[in-house]
N, C-alpha and C. Protein backbone atom coordinates (compact mmCIF):
# COMPACT_ATOMS: atom_id res chain seq x y z
N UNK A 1 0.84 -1.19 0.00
CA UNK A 1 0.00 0.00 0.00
C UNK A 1 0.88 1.25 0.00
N UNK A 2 0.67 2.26 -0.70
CA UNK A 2 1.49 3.48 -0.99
C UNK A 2 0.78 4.58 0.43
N UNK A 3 1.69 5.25 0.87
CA UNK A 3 1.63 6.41 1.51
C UNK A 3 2.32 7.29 1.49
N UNK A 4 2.03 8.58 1.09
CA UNK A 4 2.48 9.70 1.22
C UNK A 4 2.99 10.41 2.32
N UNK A 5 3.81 10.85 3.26
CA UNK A 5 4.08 11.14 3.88
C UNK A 5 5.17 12.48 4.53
N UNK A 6 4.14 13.59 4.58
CA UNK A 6 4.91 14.93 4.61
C UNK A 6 5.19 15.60 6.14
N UNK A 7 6.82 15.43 6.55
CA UNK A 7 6.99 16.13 8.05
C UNK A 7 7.70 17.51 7.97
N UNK A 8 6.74 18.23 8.54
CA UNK A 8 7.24 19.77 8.76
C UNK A 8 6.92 20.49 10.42
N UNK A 9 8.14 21.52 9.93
CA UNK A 9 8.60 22.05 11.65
C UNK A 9 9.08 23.19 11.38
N UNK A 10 10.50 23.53 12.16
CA UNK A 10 10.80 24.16 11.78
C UNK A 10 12.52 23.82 12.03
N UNK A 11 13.88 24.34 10.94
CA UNK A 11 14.90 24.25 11.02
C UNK A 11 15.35 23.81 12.42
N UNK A 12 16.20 22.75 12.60
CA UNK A 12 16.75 22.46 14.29
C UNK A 12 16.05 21.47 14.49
N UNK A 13 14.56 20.84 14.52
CA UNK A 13 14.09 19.69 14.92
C UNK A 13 14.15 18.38 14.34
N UNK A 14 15.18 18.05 13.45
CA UNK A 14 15.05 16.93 12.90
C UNK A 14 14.03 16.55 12.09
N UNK A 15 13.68 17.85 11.30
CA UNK A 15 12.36 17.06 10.78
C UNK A 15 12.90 16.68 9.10
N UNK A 16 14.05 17.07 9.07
CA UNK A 16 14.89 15.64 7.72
C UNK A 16 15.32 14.44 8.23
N UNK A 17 16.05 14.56 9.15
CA UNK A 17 16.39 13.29 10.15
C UNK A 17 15.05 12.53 10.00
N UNK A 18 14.17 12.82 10.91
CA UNK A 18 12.84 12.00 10.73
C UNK A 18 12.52 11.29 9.18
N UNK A 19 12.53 12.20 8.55
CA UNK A 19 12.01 11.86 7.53
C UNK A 19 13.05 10.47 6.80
N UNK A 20 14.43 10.86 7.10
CA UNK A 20 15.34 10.19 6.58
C UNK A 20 15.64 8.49 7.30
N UNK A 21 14.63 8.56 8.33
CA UNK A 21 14.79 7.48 9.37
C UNK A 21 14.02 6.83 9.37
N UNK A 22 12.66 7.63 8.62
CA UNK A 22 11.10 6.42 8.50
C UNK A 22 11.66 6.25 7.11
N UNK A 23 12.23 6.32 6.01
CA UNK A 23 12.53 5.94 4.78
C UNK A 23 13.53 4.79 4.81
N UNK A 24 14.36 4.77 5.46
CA UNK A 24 15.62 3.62 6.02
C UNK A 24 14.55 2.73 6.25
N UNK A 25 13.61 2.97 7.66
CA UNK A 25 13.11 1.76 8.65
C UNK A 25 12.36 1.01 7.38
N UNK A 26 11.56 1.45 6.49
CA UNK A 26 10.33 0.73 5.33
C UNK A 26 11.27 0.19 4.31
N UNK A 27 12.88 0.82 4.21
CA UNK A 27 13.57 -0.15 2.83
C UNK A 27 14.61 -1.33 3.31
N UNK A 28 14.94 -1.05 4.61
CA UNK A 28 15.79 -1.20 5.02
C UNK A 28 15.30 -2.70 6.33
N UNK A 29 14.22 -2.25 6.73
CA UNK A 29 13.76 -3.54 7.63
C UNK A 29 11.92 -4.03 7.14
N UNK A 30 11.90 -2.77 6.29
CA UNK A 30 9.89 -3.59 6.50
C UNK A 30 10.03 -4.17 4.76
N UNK A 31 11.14 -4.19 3.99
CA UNK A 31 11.48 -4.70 2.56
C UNK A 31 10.10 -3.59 1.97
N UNK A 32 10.23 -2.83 2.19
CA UNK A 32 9.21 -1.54 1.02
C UNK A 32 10.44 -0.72 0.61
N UNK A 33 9.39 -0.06 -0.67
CA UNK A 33 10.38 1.00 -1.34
C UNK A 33 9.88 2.32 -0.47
N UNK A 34 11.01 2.93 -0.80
CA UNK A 34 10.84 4.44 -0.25
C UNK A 34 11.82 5.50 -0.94
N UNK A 35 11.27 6.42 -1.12
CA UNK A 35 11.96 7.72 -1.40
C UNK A 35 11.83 9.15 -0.72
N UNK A 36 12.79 9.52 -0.28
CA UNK A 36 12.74 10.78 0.74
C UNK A 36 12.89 11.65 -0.11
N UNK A 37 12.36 12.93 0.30
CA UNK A 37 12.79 14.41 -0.70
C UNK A 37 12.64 15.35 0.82
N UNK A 38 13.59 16.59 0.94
CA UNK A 38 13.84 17.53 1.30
C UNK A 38 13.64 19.06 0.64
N UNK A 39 13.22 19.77 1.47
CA UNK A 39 13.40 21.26 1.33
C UNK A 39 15.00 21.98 1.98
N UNK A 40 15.31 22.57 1.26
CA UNK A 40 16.87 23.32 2.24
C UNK A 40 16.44 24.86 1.54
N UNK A 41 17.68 25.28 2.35
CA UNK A 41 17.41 26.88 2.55
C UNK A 41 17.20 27.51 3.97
N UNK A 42 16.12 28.93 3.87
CA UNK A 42 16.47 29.30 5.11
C UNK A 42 15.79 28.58 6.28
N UNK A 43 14.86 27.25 5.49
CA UNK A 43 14.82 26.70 6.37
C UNK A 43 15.60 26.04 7.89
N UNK A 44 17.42 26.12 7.49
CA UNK A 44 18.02 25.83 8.06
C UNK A 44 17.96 26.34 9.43
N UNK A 45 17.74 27.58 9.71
CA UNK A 45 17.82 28.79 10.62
C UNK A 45 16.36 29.29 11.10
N UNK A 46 15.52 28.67 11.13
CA UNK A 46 14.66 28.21 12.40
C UNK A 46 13.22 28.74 11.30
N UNK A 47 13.29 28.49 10.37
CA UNK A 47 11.83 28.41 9.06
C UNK A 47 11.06 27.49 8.97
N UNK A 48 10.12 27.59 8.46
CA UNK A 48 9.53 26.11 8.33
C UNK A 48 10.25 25.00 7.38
N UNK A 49 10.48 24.19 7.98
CA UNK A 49 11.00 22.94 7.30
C UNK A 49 10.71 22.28 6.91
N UNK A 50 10.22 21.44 5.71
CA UNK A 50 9.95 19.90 5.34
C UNK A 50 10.63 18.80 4.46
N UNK A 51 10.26 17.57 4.70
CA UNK A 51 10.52 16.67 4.65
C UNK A 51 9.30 15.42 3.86
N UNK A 52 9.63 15.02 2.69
CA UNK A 52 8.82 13.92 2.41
C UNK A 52 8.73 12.74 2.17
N UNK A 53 8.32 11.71 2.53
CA UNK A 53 8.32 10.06 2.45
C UNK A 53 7.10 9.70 1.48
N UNK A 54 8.19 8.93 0.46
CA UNK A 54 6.80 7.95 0.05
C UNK A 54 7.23 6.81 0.25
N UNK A 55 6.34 5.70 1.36
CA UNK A 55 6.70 4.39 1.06
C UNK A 55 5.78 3.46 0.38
N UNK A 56 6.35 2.61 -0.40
CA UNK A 56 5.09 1.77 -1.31
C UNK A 56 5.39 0.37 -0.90
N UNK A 57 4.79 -0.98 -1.76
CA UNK A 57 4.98 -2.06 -1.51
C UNK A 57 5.26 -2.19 -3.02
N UNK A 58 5.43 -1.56 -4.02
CA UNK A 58 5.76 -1.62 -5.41
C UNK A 58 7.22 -0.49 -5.85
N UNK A 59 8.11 -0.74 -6.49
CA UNK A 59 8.78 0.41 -7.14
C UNK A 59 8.33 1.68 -7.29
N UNK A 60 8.71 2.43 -6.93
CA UNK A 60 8.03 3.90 -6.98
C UNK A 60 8.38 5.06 -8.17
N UNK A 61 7.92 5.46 -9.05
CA UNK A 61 7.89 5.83 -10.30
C UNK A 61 8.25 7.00 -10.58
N UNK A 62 7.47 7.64 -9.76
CA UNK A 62 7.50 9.23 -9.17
C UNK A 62 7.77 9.39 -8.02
N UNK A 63 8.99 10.22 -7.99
CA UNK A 63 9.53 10.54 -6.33
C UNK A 63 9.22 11.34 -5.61
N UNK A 64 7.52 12.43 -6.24
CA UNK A 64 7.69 13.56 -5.77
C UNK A 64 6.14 13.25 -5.07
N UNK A 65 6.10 13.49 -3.51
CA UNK A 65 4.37 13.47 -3.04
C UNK A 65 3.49 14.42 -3.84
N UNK A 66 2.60 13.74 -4.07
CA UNK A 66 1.30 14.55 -4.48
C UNK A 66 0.00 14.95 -3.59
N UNK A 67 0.09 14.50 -3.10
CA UNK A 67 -1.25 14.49 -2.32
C UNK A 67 -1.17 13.16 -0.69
N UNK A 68 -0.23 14.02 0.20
CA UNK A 68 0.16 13.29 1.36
C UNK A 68 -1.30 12.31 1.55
N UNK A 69 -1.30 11.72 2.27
CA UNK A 69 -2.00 10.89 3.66
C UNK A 69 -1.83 10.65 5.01
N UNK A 70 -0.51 11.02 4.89
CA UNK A 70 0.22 10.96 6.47
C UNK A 70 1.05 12.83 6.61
N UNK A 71 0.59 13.07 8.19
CA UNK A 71 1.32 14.35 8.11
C UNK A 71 1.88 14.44 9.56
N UNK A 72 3.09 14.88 9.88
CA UNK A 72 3.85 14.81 10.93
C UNK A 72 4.15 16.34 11.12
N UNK A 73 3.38 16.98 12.56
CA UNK A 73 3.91 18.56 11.80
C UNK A 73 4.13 18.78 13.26
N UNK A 74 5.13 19.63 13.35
CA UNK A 74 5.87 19.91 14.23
C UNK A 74 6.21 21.63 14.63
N UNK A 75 5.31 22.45 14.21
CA UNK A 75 5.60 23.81 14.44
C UNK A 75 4.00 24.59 14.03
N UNK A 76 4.09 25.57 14.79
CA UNK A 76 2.96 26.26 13.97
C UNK A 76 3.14 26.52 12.76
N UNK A 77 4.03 27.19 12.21
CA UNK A 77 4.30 27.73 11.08
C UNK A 77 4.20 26.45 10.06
N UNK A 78 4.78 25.36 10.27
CA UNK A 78 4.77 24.21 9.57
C UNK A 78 3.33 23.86 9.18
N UNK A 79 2.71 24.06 10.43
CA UNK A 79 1.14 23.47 10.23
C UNK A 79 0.59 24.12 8.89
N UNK A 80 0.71 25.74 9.11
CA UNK A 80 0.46 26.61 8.09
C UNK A 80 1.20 26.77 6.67
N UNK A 81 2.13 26.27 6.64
CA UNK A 81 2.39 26.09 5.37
C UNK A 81 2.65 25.12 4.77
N UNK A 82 2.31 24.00 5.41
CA UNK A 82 2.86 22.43 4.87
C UNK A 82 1.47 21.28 5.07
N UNK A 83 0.50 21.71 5.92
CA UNK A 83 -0.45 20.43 6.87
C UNK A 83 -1.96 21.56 6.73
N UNK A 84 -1.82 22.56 6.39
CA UNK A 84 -3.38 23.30 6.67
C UNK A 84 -4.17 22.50 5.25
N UNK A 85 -3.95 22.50 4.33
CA UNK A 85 -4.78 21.81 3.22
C UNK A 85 -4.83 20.46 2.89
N UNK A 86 -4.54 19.93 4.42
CA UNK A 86 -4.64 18.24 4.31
C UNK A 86 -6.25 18.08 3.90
N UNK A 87 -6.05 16.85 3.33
CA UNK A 87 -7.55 16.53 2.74
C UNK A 87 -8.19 16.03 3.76
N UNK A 88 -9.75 15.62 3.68
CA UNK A 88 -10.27 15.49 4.71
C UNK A 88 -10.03 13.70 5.57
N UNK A 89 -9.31 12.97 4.14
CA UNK A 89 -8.98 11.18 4.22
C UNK A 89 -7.80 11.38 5.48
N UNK A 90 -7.18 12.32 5.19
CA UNK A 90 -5.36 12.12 5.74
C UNK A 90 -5.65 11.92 7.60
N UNK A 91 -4.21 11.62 7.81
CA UNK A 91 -3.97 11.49 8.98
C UNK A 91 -3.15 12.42 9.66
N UNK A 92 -2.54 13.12 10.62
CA UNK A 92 -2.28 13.82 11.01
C UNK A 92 -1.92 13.52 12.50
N UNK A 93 -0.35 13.82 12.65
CA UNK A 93 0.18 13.51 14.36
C UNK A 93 0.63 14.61 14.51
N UNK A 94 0.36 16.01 14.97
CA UNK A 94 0.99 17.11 15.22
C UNK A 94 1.37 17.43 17.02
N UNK A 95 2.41 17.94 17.03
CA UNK A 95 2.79 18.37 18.18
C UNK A 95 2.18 19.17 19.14
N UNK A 96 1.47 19.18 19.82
CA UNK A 96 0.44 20.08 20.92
C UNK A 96 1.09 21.17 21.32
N UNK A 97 2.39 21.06 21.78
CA UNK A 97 2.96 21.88 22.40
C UNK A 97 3.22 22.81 21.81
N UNK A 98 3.46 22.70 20.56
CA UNK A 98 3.79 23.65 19.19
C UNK A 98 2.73 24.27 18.11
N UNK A 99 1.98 23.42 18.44
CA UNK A 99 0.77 23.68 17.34
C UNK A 99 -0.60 24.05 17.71
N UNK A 100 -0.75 25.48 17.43
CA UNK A 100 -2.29 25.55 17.73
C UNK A 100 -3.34 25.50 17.08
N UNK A 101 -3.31 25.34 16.01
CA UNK A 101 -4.19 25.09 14.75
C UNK A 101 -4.83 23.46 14.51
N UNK A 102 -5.30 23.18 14.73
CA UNK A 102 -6.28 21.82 14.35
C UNK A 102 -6.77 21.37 12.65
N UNK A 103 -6.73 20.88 12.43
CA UNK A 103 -6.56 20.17 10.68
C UNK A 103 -8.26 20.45 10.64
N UNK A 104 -8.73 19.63 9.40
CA UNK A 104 -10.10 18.91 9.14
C UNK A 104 -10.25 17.48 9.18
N UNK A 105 -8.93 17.47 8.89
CA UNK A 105 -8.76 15.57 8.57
C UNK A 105 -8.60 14.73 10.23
N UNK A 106 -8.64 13.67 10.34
CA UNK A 106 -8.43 13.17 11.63
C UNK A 106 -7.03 13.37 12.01
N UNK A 107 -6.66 13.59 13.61
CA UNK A 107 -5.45 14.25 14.04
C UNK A 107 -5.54 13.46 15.83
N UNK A 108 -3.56 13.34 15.58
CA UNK A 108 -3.53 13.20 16.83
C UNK A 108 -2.60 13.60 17.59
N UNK A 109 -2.96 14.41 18.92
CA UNK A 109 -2.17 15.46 19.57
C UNK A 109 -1.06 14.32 20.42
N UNK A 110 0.23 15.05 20.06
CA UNK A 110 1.08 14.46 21.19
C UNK A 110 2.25 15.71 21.55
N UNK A 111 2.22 15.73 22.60
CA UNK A 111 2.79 17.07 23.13
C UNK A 111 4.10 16.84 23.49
N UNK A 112 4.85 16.05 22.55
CA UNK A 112 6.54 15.82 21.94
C UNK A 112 7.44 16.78 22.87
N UNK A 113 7.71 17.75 22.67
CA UNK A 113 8.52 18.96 22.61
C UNK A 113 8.40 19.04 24.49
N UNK A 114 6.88 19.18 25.03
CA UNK A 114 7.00 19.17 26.36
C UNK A 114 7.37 18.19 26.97
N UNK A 115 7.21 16.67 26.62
CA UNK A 115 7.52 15.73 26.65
C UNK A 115 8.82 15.34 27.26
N UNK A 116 9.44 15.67 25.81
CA UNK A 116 11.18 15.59 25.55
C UNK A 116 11.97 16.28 26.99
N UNK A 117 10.97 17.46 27.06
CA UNK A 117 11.89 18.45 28.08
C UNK A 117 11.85 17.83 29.22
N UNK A 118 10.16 17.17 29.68
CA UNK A 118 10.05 17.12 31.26
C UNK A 118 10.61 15.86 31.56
N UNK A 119 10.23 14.79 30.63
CA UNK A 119 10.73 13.24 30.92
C UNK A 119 11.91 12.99 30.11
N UNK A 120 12.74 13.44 29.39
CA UNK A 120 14.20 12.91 29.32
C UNK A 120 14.94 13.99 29.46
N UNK A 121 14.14 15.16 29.40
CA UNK A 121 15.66 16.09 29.68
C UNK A 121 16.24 16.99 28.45
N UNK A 122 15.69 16.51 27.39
CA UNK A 122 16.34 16.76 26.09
C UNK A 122 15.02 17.19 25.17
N UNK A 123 15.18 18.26 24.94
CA UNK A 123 14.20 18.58 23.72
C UNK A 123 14.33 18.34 22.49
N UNK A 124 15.46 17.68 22.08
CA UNK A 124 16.06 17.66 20.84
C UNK A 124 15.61 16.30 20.23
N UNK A 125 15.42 15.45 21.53
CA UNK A 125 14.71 13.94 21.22
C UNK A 125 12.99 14.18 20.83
N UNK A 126 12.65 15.20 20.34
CA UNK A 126 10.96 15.35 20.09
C UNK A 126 10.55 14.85 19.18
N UNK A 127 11.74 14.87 17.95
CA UNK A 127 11.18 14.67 16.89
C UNK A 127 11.21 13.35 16.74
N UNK A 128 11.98 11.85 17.71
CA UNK A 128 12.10 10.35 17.79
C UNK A 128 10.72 10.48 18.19
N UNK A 129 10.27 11.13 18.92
CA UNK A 129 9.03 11.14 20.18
C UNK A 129 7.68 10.94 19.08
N UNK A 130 7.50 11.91 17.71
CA UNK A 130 7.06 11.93 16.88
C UNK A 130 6.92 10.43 15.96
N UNK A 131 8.38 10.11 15.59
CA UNK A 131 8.38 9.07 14.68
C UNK A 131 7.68 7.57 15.42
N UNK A 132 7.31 8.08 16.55
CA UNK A 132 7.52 6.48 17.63
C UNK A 132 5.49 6.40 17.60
N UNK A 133 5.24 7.71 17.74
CA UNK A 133 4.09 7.97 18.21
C UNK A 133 3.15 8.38 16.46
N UNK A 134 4.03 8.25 15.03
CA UNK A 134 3.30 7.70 13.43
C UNK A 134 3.23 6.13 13.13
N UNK A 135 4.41 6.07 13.87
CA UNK A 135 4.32 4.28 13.77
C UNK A 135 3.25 3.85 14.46
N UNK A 136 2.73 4.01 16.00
CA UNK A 136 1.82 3.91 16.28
C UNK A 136 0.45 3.99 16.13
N UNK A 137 0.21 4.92 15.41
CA UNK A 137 -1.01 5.42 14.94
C UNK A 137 -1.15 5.31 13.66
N UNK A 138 -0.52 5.20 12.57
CA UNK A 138 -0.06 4.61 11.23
C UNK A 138 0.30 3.03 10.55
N UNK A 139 1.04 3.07 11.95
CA UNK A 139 1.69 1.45 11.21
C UNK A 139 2.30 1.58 9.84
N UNK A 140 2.56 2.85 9.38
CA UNK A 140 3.13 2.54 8.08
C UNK A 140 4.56 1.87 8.02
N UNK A 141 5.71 1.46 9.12
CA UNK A 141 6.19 0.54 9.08
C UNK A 141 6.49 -0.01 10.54
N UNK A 142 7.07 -1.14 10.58
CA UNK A 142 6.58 -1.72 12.30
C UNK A 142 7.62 -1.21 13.25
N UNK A 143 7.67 -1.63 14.35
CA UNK A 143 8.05 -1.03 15.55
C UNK A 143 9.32 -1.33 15.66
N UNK A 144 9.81 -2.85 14.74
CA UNK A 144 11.02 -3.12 14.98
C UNK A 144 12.01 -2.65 14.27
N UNK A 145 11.64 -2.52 13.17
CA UNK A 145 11.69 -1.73 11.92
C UNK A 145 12.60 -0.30 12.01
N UNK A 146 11.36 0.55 13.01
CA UNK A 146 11.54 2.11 13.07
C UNK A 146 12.79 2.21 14.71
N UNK A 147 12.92 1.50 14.86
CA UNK A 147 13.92 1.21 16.44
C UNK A 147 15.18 0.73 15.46
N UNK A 148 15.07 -0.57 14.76
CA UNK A 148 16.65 -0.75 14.00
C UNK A 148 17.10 0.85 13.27
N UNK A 149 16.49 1.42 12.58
CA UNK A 149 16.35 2.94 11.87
C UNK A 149 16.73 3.93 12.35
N UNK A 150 16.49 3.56 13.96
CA UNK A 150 16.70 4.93 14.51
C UNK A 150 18.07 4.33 15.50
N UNK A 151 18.59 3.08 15.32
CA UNK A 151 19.56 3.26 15.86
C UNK A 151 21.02 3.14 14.98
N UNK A 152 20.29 2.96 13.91
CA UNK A 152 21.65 3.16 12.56
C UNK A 152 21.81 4.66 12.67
N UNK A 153 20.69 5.19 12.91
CA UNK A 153 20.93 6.73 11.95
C UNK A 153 21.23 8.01 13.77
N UNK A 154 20.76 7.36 14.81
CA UNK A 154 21.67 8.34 16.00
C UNK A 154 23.04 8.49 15.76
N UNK A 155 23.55 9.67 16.88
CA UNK A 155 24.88 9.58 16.94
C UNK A 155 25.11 8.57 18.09
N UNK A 156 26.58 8.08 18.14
CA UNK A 156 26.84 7.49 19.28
C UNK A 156 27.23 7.45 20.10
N UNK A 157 26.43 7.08 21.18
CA UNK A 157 26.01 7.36 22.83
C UNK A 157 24.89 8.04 22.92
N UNK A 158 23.55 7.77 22.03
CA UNK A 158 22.62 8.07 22.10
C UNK A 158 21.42 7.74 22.28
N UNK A 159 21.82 5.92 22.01
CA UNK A 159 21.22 4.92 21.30
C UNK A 159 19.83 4.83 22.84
N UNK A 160 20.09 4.80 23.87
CA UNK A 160 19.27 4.97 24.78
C UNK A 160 18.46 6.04 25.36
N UNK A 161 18.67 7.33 24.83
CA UNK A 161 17.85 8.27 24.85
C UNK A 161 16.52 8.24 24.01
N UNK A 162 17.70 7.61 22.75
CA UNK A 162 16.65 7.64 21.45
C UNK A 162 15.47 6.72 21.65
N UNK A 163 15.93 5.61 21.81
CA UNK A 163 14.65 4.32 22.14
C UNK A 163 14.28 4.60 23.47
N UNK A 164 14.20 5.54 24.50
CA UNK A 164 13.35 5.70 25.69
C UNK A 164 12.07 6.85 24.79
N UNK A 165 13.06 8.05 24.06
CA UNK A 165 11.87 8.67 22.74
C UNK A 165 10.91 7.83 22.33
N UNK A 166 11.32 7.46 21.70
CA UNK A 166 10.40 6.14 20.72
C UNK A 166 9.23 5.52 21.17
N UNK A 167 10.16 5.08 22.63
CA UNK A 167 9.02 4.29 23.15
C UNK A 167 8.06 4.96 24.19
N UNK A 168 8.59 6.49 24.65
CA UNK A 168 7.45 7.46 24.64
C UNK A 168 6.31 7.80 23.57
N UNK A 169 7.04 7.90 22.73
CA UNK A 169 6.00 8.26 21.56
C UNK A 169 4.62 7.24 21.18
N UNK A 170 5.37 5.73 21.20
CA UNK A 170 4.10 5.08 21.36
C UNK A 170 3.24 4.53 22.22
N UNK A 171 3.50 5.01 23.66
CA UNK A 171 2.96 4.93 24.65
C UNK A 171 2.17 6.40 24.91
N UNK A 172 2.64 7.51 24.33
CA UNK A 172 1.83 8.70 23.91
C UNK A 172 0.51 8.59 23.07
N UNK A 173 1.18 7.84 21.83
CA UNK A 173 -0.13 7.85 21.06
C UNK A 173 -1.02 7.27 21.15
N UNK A 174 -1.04 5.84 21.53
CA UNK A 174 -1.49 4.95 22.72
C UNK A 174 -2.60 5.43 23.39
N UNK A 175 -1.95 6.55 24.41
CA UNK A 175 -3.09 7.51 24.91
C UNK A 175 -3.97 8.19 24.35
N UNK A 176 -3.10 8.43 23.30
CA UNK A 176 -4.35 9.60 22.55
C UNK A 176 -5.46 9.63 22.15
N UNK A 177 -5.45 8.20 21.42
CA UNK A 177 -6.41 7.88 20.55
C UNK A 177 -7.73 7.30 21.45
C-alpha cells in the first residue's frame, strides 16, 4: 500500500532526520520501497521545514508526493504552510505543544517537545518522540523496523535516549487515541 508522507517544523528539529529514518526503517527492515525528498534553505535557521516520504509495496515511479495521507507537523508555522490543506482522508500527528491550529482531517495530539523536556531532559529527542508515536497510529512501518532505523541513523552514545523517545512516543499515542 502506498503512503504519502509529509513532516514539517521548523529548522533544528530533525524534521529531515525523521524523515530520513522512516525511509531507512520501510527499505531497510519492512522490505518496502521508499523515497525521501527535502526542502533546504532558510529553512536551516529556524523556518519552516519539510521533509517527504513515500513508502510503497511496489517500485516507486514518481519521487515527488502529491497528495500526502500521512502528516507529521511539528511547528505552527509548519502546520500553516505544509499540513493546513490536508484533505479530509489524511492522517495527522501534530505536536500540541507547538501547534495551535487543528486540521479537518483526523489528528492526533502528542505534546513531543514538552515531553522531551520534562521526561528525558532533552528537547532535541521530540522529533524520535514523533516518529515512535506515526508508527503507532499509522503502522506505516513496524516497531522493529523504526527502532533498528533509529539506531543506525543516532549519533553514538545516544542509542538509549533515542529508544526511551520512541518508546514514549508510542505509549503517547497509545493515549491519545
Amino acid at each position: 500500500m502506498r503512503h504519502e508522507i509529509r513532516f514539517s517544523g521548523f529548522g533544528g528539529q530533525g524534521i529531515i532526520l525523521s524523515a530520513v529514518i522512516l525511509g531507512r526503517a520501510a527499505v531497510m527492515y519492512d522490505q518496502k520501497f521508499a523515497v525521501q525528498t527535502q526542502v533546504y534553505g532558510p529553512e536551516a535557521r529556524g523556518g519552516a521545514s519539510m521533509s517527504q516520504v513515500i513508502i510503497d509495496d511496489t517500485p516507486i515511479l514518481y519521487p515527488k508526493v502529491t497528495t500526502p495521507d500521512i502528516f507529521v507537523i511539528m511547528s505552527q508555522e509548519g502546520f500553516l504552510k505544509y499540513g493546513a490543506l490536508a484533505t479530509e482522508d489524511a492522517v495527522m500527528v501534530l505536536d500540541s505543544s507547538l501547534v495551535q491550529s487543528r486540521p479537518k482531517c483526523r489528528y492526533v495530539e502528542i505534546p513531543a517537545t514538552r515531553e522531551a523536556k520534562e521526561k528525558l531532559g532533552r528537547d532535541i529527542v521530540a522529533n524520535i518522540i514523533m516518529l515512535g508515536a506515526l508508527v503507532e497510529v499509522t503502522k506505516v512501518v513496524g516497531e522493529t523496523a523504526i527502532e533498528k532505523a533509529i539506531l543506525d541513523s543516532v549519533p553514538k552514545g545516544t542509542e538509549s535516549l533515542n529508544l526511551k523517545a520512541m518508546r514514549l512516543g508510542f505509549d503517547l499515542a497509545k493515549g491519545a487515541e
